[in-house]
PDB file of N, CA and C in Angstrom:
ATOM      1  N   UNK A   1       0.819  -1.193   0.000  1.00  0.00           N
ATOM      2  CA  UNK A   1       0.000   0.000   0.000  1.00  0.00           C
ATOM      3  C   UNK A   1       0.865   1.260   0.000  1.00  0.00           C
ATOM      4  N   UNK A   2       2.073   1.373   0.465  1.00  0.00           N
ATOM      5  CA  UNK A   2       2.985   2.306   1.047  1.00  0.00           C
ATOM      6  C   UNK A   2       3.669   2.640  -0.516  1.00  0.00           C
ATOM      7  N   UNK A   3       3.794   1.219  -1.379  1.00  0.00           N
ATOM      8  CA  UNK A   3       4.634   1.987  -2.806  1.00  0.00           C
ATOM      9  C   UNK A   3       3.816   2.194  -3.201  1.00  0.00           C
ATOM     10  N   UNK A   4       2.221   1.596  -3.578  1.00  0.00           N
ATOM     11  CA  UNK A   4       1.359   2.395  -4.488  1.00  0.00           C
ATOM     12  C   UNK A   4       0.530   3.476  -4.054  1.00  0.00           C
ATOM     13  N   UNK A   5       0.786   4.215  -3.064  1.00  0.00           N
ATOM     14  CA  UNK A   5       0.197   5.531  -2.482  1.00  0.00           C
ATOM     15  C   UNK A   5       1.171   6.539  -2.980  1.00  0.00           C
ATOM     16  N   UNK A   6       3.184   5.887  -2.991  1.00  0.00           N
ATOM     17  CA  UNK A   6       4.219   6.952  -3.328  1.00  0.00           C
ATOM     18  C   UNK A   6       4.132   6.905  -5.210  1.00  0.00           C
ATOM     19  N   UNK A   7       4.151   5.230  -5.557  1.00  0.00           N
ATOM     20  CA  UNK A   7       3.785   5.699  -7.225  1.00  0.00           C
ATOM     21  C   UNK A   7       2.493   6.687  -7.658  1.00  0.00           C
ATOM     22  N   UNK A   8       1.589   6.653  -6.980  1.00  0.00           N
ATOM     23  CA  UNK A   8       0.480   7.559  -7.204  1.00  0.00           C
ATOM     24  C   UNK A   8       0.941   9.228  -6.840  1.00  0.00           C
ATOM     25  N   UNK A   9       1.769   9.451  -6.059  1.00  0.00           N
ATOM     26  CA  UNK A   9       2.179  10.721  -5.473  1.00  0.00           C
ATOM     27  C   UNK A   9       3.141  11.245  -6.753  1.00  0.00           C
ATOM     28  N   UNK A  10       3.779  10.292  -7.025  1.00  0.00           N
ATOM     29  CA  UNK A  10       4.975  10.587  -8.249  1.00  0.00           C
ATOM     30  C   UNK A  10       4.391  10.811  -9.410  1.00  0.00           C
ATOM     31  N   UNK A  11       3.550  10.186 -10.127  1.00  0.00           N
ATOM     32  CA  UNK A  11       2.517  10.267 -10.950  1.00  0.00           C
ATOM     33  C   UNK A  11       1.620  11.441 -11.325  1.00  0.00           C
ATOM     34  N   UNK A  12       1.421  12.236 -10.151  1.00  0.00           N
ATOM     35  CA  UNK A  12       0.688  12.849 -10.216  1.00  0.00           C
ATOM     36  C   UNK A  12       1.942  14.531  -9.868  1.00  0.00           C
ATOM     37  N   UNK A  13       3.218  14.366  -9.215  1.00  0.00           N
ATOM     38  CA  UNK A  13       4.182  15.303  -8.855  1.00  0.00           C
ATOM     39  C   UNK A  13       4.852  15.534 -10.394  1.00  0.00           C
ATOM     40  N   UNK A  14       4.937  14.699 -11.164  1.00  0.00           N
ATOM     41  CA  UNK A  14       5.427  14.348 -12.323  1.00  0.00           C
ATOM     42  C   UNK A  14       4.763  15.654 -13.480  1.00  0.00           C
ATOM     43  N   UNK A  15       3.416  15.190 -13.345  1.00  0.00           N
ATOM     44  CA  UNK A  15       2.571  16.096 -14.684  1.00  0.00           C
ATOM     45  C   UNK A  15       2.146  16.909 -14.127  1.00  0.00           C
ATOM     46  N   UNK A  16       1.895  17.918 -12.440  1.00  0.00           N
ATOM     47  CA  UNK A  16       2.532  18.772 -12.456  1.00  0.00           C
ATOM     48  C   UNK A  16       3.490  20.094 -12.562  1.00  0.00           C
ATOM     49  N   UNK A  17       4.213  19.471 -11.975  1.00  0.00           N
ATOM     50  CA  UNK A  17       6.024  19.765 -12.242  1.00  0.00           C
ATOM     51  C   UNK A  17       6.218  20.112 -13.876  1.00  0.00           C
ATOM     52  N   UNK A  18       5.980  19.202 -14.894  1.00  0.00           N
ATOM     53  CA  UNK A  18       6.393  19.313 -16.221  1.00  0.00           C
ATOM     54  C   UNK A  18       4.837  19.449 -17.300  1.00  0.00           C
ATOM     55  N   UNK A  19       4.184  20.202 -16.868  1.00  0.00           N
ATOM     56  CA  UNK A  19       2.541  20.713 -17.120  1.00  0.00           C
ATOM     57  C   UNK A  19       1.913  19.916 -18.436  1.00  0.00           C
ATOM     58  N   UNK A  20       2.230  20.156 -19.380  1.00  0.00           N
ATOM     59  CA  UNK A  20       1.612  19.782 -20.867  1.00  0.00           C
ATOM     60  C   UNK A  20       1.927  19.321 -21.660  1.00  0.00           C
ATOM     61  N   UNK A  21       3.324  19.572 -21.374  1.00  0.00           N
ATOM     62  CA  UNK A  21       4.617  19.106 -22.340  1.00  0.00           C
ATOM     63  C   UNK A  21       3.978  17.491 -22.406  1.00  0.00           C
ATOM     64  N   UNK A  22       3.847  16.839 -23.963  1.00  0.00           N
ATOM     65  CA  UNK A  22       3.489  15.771 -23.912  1.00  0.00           C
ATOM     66  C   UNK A  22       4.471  14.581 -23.955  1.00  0.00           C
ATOM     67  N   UNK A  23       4.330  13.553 -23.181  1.00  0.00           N
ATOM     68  CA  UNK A  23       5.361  12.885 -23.054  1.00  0.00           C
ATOM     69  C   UNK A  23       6.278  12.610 -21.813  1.00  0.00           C
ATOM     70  N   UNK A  24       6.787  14.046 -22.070  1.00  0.00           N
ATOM     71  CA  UNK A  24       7.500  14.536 -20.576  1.00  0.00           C
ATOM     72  C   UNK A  24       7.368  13.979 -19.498  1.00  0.00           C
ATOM     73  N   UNK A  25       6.275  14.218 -18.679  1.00  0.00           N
ATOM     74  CA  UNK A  25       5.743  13.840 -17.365  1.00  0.00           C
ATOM     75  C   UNK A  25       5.921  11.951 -17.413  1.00  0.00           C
ATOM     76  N   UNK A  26       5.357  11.570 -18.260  1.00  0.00           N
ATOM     77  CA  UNK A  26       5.826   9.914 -18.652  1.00  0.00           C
ATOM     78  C   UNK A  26       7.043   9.800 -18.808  1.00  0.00           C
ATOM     79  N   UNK A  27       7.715  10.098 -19.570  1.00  0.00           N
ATOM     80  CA  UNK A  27       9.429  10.232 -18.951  1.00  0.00           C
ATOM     81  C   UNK A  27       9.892  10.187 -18.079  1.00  0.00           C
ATOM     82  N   UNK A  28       9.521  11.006 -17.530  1.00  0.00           N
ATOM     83  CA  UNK A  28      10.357  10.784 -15.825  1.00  0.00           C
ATOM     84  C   UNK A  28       9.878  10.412 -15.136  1.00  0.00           C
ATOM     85  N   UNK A  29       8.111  10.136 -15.128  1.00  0.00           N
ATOM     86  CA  UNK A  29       7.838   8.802 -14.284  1.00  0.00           C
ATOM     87  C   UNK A  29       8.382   7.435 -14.475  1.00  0.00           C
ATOM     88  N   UNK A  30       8.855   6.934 -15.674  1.00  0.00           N
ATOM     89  CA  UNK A  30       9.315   5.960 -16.309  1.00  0.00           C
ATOM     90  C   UNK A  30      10.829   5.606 -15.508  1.00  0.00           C
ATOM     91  N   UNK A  31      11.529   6.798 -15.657  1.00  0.00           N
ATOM     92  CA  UNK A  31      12.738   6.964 -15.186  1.00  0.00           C
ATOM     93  C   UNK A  31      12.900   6.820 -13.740  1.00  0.00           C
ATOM     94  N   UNK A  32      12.169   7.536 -12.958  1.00  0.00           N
ATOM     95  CA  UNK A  32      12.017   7.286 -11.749  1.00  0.00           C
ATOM     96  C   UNK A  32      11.782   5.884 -11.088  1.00  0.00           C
ATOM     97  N   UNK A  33      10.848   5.344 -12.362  1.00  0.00           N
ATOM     98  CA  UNK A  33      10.162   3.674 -11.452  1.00  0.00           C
ATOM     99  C   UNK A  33      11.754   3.019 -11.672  1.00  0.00           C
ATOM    100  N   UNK A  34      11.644   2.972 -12.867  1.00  0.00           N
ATOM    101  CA  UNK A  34      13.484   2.087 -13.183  1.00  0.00           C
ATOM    102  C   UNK A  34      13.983   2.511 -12.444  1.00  0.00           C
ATOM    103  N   UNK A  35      14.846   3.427 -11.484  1.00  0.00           N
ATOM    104  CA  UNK A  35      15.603   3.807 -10.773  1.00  0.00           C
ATOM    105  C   UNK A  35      15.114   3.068  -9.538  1.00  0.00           C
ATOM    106  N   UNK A  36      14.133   3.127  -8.951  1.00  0.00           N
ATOM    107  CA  UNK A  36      13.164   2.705  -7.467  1.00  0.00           C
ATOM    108  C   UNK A  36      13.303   0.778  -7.719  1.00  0.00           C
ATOM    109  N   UNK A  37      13.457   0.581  -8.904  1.00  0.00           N
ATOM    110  CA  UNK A  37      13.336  -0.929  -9.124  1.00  0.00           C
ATOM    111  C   UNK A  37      14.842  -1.524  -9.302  1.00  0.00           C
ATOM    112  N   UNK A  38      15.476  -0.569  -9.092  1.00  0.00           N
ATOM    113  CA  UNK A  38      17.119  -0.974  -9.554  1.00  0.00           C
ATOM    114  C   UNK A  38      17.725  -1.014  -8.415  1.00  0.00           C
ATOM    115  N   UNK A  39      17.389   0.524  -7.567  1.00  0.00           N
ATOM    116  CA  UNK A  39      17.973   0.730  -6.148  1.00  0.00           C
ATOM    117  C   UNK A  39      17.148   0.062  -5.085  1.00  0.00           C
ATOM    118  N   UNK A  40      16.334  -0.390  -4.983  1.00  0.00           N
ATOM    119  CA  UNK A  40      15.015  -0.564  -3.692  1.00  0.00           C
ATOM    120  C   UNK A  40      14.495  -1.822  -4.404  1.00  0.00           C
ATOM    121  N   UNK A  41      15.182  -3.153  -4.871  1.00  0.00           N
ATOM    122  CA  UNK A  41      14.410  -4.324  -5.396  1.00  0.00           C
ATOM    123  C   UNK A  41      13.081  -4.769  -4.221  1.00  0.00           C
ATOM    124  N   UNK A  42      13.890  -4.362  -3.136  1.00  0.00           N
ATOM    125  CA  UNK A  42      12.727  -4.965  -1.874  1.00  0.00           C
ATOM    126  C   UNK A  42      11.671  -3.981  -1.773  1.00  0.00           C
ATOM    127  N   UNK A  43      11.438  -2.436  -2.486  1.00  0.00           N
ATOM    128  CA  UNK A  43      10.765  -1.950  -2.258  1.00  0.00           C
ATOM    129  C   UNK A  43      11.080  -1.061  -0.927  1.00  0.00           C
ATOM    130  N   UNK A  44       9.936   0.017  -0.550  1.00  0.00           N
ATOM    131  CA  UNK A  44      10.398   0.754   0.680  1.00  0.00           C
ATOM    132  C   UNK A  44      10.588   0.436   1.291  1.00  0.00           C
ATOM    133  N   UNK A  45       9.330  -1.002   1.960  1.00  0.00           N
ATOM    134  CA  UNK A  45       9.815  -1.138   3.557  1.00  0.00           C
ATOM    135  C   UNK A  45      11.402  -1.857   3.299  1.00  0.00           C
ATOM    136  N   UNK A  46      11.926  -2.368   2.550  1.00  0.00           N
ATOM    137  CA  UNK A  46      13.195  -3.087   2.121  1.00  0.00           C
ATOM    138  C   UNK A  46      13.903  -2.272   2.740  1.00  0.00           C
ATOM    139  N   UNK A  47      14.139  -0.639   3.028  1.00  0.00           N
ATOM    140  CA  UNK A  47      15.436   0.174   3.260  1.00  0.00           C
ATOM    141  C   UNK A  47      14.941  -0.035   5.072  1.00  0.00           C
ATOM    142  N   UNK A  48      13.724  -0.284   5.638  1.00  0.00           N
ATOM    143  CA  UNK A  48      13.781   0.008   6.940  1.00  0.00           C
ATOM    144  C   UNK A  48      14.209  -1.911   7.905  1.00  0.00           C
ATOM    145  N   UNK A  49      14.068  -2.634   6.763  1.00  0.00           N
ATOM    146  CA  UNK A  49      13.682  -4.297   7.377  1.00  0.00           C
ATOM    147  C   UNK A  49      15.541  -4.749   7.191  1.00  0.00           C
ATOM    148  N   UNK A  50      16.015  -5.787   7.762  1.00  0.00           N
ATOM    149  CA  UNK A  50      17.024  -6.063   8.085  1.00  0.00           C
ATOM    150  C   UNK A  50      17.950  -7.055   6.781  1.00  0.00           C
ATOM    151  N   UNK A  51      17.806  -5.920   5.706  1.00  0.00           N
ATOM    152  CA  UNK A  51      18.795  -6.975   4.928  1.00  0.00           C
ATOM    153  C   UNK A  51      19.463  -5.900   4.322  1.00  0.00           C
ATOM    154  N   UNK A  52      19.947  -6.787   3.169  1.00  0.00           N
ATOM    155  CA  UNK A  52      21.029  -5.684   2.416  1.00  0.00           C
ATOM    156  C   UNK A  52      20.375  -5.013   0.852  1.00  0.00           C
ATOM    157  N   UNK A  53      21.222  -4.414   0.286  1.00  0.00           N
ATOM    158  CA  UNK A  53      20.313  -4.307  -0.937  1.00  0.00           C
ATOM    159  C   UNK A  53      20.407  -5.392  -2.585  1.00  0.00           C
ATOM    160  N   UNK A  54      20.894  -6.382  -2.221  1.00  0.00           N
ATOM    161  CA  UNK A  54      20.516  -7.442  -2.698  1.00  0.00           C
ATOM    162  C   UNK A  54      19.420  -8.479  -2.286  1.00  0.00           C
ATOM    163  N   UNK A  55      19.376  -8.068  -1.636  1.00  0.00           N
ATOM    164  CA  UNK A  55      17.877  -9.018  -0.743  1.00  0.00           C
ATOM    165  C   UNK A  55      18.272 -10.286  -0.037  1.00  0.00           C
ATOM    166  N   UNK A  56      19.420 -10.483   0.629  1.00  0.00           N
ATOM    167  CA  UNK A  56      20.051 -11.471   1.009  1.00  0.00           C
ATOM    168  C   UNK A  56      19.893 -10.891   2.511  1.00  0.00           C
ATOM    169  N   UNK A  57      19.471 -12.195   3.200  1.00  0.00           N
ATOM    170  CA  UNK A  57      19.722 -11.013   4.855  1.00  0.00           C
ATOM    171  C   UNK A  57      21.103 -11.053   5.401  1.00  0.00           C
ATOM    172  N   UNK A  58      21.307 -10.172   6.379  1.00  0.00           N
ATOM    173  CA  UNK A  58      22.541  -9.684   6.854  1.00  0.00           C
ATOM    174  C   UNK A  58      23.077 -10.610   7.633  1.00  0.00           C
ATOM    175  N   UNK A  59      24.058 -11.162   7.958  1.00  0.00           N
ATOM    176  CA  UNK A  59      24.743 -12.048   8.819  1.00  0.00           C
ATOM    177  C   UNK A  59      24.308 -11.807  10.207  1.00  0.00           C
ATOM    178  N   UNK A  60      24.098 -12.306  10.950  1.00  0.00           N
ATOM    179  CA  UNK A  60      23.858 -12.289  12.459  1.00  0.00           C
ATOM    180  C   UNK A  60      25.439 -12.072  13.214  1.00  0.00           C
ATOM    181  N   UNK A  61      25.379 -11.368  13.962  1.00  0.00           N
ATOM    182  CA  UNK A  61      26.777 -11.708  14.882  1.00  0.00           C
ATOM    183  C   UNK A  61      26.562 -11.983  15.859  1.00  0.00           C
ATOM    184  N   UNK A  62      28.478 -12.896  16.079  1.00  0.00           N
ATOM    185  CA  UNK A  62      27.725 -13.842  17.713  1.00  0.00           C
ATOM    186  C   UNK A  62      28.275 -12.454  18.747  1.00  0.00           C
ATOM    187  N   UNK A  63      27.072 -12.900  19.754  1.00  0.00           N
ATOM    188  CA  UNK A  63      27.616 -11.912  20.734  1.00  0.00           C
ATOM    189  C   UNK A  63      29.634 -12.140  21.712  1.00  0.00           C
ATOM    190  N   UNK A  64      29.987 -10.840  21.809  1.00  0.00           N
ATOM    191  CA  UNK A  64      30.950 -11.466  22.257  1.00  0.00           C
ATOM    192  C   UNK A  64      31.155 -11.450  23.594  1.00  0.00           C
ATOM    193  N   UNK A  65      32.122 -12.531  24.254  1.00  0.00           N
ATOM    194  CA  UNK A  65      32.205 -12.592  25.563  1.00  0.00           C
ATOM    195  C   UNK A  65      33.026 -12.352  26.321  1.00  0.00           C
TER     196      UNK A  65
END
């Protein structure tokens, strides 16, 4: 719900921002999703949940004594 409330925000910040120009506004929404799908494969909550940005989770460490 959290990416399709921000793709809807972008979508709509997009044509906007770049008014009439046709095309345009699809451009850089385009650009933007590829970028969000390249950097953030896990999506948003992905940057707050405990892995890396390959989607592999993070090693545990042993506590030391």
């Amino acid at each position: 719900m959290l990416g399709a409330a921000a793709l809807h925000l972008l979508g709509e910040l997009t044509r906007n921002l770049m008014g009439d120009a046709p095309g345009i506004s699809l451009m850089t929404y385009g650009l933007v999703l590829v970028l969000m799908v390249t950097f953030l494969p896990r999506g948003i909550i992905g940057l707050f949940s405990g892995s890396n940005a390959a989607g592999t989770p993070k090693p545990m460490e042993r506590p030391h004594a």
